[in-house]
PDB file of N, CA and C in Angstrom:
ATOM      1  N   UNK A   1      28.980  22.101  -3.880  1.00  0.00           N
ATOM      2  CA  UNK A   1      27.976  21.206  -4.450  1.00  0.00           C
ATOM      3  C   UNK A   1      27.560  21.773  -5.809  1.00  0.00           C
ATOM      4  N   UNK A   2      27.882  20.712  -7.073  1.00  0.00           N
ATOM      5  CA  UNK A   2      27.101  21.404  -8.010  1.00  0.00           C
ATOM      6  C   UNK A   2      25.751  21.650  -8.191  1.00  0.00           C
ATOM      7  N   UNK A   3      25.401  22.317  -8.968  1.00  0.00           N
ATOM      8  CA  UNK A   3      24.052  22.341  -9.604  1.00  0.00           C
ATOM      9  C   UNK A   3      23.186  20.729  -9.880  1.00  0.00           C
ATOM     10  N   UNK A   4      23.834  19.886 -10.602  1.00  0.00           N
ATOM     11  CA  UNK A   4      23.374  18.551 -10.745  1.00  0.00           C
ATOM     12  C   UNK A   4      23.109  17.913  -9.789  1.00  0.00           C
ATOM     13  N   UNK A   5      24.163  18.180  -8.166  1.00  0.00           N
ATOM     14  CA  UNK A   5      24.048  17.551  -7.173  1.00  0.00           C
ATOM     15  C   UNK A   5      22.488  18.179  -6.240  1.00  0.00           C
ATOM     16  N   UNK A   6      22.780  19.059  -6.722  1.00  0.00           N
ATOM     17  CA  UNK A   6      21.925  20.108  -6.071  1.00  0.00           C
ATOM     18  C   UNK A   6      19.896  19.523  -6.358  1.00  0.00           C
ATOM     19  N   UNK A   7      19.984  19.181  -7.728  1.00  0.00           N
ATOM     20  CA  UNK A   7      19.056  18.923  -8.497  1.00  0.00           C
ATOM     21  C   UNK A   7      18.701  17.593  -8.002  1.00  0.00           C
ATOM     22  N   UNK A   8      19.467  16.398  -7.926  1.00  0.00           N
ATOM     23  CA  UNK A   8      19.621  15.065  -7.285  1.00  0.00           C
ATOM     24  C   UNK A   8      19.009  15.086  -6.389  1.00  0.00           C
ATOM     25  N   UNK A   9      19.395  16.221  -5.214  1.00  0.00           N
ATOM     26  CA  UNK A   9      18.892  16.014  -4.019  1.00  0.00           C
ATOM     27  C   UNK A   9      17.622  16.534  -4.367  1.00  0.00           C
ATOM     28  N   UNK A  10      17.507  17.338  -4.646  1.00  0.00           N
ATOM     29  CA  UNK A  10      15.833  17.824  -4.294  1.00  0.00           C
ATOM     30  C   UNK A  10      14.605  16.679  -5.235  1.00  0.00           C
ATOM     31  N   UNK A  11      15.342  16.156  -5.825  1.00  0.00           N
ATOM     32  CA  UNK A  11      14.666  15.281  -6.792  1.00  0.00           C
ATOM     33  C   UNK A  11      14.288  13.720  -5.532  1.00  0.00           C
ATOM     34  N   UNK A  12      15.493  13.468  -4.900  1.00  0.00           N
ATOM     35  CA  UNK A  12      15.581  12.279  -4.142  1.00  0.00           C
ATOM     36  C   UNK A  12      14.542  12.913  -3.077  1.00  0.00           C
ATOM     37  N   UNK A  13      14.429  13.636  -2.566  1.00  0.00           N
ATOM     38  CA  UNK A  13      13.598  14.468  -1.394  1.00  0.00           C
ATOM     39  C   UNK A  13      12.109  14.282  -2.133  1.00  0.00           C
ATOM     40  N   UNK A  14      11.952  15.080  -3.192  1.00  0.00           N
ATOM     41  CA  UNK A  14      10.472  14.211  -3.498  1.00  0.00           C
ATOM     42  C   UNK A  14      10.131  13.310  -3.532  1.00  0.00           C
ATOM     43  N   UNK A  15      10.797  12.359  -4.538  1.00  0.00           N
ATOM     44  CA  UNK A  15      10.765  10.946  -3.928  1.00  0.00           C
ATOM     45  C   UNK A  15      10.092  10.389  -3.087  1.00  0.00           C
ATOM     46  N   UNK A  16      11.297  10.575  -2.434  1.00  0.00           N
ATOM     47  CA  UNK A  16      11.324  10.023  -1.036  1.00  0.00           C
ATOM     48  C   UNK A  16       9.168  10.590  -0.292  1.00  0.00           C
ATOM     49  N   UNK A  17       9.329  11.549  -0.456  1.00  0.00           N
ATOM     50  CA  UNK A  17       7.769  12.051  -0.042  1.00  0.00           C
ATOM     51  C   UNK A  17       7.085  11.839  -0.642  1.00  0.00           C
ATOM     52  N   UNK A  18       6.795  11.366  -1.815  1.00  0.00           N
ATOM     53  CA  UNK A  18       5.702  10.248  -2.538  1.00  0.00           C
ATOM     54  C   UNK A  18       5.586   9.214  -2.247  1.00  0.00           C
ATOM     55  N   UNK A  19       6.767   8.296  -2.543  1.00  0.00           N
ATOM     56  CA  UNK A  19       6.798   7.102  -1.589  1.00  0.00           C
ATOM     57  C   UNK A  19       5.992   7.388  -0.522  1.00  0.00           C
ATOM     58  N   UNK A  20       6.527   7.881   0.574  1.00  0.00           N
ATOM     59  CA  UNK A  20       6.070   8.088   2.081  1.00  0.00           C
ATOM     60  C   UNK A  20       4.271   8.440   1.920  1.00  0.00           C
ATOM     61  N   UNK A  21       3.945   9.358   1.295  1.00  0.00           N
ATOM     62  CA  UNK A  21       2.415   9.752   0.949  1.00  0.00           C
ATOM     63  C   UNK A  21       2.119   8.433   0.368  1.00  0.00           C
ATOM     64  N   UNK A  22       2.378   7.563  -0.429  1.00  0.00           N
ATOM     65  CA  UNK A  22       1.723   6.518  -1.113  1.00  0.00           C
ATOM     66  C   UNK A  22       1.183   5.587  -0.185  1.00  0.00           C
ATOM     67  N   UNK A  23       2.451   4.965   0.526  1.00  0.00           N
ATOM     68  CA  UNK A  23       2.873   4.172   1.754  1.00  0.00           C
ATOM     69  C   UNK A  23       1.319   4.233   2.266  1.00  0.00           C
ATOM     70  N   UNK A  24       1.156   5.251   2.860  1.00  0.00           N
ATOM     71  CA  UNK A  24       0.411   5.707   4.037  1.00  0.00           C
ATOM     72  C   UNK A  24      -0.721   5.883   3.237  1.00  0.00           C
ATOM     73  N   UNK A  25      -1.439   6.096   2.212  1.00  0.00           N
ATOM     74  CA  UNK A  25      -2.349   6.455   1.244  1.00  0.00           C
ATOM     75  C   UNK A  25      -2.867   4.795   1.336  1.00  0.00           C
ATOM     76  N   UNK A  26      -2.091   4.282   0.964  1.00  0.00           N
ATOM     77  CA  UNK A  26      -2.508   2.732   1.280  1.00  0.00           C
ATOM     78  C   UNK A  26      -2.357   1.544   2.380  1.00  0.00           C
ATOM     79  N   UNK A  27      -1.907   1.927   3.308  1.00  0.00           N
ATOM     80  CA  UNK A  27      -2.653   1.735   4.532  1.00  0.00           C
ATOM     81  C   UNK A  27      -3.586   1.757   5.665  1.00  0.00           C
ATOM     82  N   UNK A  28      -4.345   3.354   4.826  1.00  0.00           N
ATOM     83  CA  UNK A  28      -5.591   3.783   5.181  1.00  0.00           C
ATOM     84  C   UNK A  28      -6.321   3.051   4.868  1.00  0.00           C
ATOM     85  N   UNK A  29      -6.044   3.189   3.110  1.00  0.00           N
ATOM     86  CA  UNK A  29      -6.975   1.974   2.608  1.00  0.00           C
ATOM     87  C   UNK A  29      -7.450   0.825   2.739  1.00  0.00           C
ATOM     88  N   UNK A  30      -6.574   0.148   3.247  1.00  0.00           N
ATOM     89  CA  UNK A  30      -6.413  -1.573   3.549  1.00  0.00           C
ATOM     90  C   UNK A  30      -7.612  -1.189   5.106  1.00  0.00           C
ATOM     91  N   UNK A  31      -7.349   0.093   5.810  1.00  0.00           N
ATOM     92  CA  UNK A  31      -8.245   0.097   6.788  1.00  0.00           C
ATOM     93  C   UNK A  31      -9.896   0.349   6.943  1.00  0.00           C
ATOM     94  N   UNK A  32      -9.797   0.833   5.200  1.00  0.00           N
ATOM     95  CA  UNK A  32     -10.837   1.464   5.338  1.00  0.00           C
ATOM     96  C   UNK A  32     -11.311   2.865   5.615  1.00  0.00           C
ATOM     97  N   UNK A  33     -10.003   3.143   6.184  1.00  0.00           N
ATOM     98  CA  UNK A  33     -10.013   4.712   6.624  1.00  0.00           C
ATOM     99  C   UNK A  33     -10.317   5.782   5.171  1.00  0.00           C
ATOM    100  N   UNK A  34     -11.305   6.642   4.721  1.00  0.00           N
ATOM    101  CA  UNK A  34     -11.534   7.278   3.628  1.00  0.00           C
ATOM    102  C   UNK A  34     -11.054   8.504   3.716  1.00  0.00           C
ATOM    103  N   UNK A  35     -10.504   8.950   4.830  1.00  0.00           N
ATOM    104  CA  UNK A  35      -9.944  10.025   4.805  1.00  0.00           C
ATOM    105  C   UNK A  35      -9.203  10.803   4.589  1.00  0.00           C
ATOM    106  N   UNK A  36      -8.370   9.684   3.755  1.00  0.00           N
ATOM    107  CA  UNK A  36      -7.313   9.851   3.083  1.00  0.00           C
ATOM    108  C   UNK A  36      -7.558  11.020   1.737  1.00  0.00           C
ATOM    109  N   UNK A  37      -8.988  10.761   1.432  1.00  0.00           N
ATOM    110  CA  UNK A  37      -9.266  11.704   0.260  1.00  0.00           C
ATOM    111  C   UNK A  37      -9.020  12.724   0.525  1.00  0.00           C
ATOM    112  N   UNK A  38      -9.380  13.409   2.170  1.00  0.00           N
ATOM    113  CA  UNK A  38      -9.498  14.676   2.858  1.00  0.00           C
ATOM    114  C   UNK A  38      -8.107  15.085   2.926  1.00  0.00           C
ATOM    115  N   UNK A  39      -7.075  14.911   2.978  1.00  0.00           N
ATOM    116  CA  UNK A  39      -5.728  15.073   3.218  1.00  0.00           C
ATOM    117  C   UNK A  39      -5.139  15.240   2.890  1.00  0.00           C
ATOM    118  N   UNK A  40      -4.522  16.950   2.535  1.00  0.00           N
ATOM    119  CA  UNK A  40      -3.810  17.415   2.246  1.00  0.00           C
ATOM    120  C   UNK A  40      -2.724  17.031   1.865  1.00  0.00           C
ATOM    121  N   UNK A  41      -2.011  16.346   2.858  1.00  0.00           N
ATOM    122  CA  UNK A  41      -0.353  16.003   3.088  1.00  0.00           C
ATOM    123  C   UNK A  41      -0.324  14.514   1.663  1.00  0.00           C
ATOM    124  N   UNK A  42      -1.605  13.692   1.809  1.00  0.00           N
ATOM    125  CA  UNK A  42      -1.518  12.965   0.791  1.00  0.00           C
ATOM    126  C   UNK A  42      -2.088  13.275  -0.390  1.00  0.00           C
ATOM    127  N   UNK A  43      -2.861  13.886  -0.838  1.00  0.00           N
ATOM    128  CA  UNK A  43      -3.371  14.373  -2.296  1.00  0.00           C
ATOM    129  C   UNK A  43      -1.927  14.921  -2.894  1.00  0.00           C
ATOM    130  N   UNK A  44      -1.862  16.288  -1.980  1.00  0.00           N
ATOM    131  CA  UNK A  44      -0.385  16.638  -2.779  1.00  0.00           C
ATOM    132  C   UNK A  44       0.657  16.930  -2.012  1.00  0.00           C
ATOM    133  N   UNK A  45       1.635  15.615  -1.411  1.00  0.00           N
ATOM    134  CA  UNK A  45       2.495  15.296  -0.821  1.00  0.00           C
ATOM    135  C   UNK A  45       4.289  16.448  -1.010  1.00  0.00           C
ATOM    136  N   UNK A  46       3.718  16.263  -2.417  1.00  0.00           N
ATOM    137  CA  UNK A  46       4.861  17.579  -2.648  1.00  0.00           C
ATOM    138  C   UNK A  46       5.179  18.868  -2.637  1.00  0.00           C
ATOM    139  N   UNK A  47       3.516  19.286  -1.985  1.00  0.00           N
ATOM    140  CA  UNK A  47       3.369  20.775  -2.057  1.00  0.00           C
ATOM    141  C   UNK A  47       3.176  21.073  -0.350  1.00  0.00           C
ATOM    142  N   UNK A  48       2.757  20.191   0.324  1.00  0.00           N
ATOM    143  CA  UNK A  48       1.796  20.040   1.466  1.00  0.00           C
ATOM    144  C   UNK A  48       3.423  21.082   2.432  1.00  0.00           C
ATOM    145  N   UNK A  49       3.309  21.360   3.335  1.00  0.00           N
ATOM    146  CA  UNK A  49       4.035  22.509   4.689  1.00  0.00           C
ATOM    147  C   UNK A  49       4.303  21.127   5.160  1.00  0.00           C
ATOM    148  N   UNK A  50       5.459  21.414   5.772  1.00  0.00           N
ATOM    149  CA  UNK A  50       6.587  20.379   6.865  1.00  0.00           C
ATOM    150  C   UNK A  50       5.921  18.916   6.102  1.00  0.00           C
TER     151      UNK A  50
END
């Protein structure tokens, strides 16, 4: 695997986990749920463990 490929992926992997944090960032919302502010995994989706 090159380097570029290498780069791709980890690039598509964030992505992909913003999307997913956004997703869910705004479905709280629509609920009302505010807790979303509190939450790690969504404030910073790209740094957050597992």
């Amino acid at each position: 695997m090159s380097g570029f490929d290498r780069l791709a992926q980890r690039l598509t992997a964030r992505a992909k986990a913003l999307a997913e944090a956004h997703a869910q960032s705004r479905r709280l919302e629509r609920q009302g749920d505010e807790t979303r502010w509190r939450r790690a995994d969504l404030l910073w989706p790209t740094t957050a463990k597992g």
